[in-house]
Structure formats: structure tokens, C-alpha cells
C-alpha atoms as a PDB file:
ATOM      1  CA  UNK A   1      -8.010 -20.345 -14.533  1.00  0.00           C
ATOM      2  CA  UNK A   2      -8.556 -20.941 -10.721  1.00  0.00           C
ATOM      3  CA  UNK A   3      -6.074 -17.818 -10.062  1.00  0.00           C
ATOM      4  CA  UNK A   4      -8.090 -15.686 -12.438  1.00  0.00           C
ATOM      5  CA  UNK A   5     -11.616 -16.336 -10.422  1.00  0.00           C
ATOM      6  CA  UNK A   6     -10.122 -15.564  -7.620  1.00  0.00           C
ATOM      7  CA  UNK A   7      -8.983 -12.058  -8.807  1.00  0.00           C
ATOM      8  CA  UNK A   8     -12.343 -11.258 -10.363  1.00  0.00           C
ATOM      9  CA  UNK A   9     -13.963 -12.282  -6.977  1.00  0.00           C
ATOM     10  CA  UNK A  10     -11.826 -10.673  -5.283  1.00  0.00           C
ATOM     11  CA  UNK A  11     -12.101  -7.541  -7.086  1.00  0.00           C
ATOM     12  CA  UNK A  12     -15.737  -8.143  -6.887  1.00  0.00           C
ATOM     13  CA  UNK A  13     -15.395  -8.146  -2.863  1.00  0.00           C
ATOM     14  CA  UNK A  14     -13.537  -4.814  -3.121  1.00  0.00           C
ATOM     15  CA  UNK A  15     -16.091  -2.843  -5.278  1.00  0.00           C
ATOM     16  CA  UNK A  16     -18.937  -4.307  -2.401  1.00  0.00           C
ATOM     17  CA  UNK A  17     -16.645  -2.232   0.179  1.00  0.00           C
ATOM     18  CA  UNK A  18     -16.270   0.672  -2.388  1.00  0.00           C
ATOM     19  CA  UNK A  19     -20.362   0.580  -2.489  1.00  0.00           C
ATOM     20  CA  UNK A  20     -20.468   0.030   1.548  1.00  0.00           C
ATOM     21  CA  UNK A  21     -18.523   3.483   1.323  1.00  0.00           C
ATOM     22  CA  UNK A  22     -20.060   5.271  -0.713  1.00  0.00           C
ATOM     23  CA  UNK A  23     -23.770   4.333   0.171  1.00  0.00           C
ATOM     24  CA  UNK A  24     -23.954   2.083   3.573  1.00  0.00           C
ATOM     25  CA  UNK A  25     -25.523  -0.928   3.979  1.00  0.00           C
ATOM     26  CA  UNK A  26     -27.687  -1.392   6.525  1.00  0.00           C
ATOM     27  CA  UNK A  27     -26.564  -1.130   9.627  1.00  0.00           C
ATOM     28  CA  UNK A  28     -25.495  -5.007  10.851  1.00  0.00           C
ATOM     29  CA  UNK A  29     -24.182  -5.557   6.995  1.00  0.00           C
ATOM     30  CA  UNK A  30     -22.335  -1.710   6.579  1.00  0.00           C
ATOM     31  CA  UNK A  31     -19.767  -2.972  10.128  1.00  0.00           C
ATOM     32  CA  UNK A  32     -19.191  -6.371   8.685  1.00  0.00           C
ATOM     33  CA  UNK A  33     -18.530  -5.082   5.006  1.00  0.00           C
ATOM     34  CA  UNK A  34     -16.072  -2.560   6.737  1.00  0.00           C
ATOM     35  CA  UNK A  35     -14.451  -4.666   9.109  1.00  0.00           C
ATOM     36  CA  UNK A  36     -13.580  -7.369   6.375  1.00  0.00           C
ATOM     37  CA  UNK A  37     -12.646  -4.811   3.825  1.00  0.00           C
ATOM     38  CA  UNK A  38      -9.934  -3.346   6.801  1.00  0.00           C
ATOM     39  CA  UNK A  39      -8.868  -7.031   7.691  1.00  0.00           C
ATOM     40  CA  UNK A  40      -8.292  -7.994   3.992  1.00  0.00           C
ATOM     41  CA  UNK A  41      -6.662  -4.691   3.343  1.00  0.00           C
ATOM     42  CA  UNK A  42      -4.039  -5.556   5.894  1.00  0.00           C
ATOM     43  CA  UNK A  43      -3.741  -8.905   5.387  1.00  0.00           C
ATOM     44  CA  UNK A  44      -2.741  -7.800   1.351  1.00  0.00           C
ATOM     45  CA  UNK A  45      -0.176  -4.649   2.637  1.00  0.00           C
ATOM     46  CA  UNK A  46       1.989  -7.343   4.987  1.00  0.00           C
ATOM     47  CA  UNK A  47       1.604  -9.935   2.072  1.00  0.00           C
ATOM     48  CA  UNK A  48       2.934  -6.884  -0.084  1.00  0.00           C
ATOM     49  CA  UNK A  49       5.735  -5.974   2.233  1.00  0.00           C
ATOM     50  CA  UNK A  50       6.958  -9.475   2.792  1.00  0.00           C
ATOM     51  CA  UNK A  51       7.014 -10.002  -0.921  1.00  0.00           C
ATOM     52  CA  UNK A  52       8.772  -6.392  -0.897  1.00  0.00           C
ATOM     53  CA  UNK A  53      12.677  -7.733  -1.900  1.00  0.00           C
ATOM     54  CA  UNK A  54      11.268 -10.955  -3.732  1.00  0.00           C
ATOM     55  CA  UNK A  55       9.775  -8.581  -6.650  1.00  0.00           C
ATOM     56  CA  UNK A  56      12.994  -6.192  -7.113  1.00  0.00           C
ATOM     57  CA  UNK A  57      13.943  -8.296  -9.790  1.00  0.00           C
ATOM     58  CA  UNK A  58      10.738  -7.906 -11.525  1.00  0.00           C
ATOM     59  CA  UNK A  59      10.144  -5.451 -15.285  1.00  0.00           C
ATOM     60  CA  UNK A  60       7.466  -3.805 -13.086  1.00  0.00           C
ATOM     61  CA  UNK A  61       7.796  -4.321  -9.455  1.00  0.00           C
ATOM     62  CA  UNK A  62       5.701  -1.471  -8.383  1.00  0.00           C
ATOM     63  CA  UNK A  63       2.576  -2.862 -10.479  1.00  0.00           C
ATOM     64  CA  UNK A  64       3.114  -6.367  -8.843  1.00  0.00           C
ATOM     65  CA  UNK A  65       3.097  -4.683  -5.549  1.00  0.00           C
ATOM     66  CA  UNK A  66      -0.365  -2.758  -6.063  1.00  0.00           C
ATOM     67  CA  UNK A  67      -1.875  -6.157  -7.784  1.00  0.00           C
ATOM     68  CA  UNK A  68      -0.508  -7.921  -4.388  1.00  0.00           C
ATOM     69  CA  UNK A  69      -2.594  -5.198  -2.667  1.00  0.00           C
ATOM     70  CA  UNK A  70      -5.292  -5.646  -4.706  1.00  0.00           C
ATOM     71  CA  UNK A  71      -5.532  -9.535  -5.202  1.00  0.00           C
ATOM     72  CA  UNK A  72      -3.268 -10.837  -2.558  1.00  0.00           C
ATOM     73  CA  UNK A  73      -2.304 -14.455  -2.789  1.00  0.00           C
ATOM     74  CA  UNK A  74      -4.188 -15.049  -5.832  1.00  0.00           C
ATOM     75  CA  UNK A  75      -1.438 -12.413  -7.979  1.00  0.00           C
ATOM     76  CA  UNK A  76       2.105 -13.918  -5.951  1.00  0.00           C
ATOM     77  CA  UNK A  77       0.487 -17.428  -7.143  1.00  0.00           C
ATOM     78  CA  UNK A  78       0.478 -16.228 -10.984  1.00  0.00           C
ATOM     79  CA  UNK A  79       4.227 -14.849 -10.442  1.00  0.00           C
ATOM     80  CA  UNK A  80       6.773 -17.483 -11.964  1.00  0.00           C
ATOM     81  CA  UNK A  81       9.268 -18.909  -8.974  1.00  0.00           C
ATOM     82  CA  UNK A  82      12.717 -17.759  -9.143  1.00  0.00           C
ATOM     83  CA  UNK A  83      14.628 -20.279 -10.112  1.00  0.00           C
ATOM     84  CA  UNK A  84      17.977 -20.574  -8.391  1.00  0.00           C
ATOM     85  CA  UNK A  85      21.524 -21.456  -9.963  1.00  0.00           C
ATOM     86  CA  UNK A  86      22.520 -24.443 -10.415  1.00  0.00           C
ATOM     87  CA  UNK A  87      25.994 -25.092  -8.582  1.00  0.00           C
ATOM     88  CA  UNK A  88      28.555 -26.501 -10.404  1.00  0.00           C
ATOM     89  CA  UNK A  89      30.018 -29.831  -9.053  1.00  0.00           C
ATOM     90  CA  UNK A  90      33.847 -29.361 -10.250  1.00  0.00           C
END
């Protein structure tokens, strides 16, 4: 449930910056709406291409990659771990 707030507020953040765009703020608020749109946007493409081999093994790694983008650590916390083989003691 905790991951899912974070996603709506996060998507809620990102249609704020869509606004900013669209119609600007005023002037103090329309710089610090861009600036932190830019920083998050960055911050979510290197957390999407350090994820970038983790998610081959995915159904739909391309969709996990834009909702990386999009939510950032609160969509790589809803992916299950890969589990790694056990090794066989023989």
C-alpha cells in the first residue's frame, strides 16, 4: 500500500510539472517546479539504466523501464527479487 501512494504522488508531482509547462507558475514557483521536475527526471533515467540488464528477464521489460521512469524507486520496490539457484552440495 505504501508503494502505491508513492506512485500516485508521484504521478501527482509529474502532472504539477506538466501544468508548470503548459501554463507557468509564477515566477519563483515556475524555476523550482522545473528544476525538480529535470532533477527527478534524471535521477529516474540512471535508476532506469542501472536497472537496464536486471529487467531482461522480465514478460515486459520495456513497460518496467518507462514505470521506472515514471515512478522510480517506488516501481523497482514492487518488482519481485530474483531469486538465485540454489547450489547443490554433492
Amino acid at each position: 500500500m505504501l508503494w502505491g501512494l508513492g506512485k500516485l504522488l508521484t504521478l501527482l508531482f509529474w502532472l504539477v510539472v506538466l501544468a508548470n509547462l503548459l501554463t507557468p507558475f509564477v515566477l519563483p514557483l515556475h524555476m523550482l517546479v522545473n528544476v525538480a521536475g529535470g532533477l527527478l527526471g534524471i535521477l529516474h533515467l540512471l535508476e532506469a539504466l542501472l536497472c537496464y540488464r536486471s529487467l531482461r528477464g522480465r514478460a515486459h521489460p520495456w513497460l518496467d523501464r518507462l514505470k521506472i521512469i515514471l515512478f522510480g524507486v517506488f516501481h523497482l520496490q514492487t518488482i519481485p527479487a530474483i531469486t538465485a539457484p540454489k547450489a547443490s552440495h554433492a
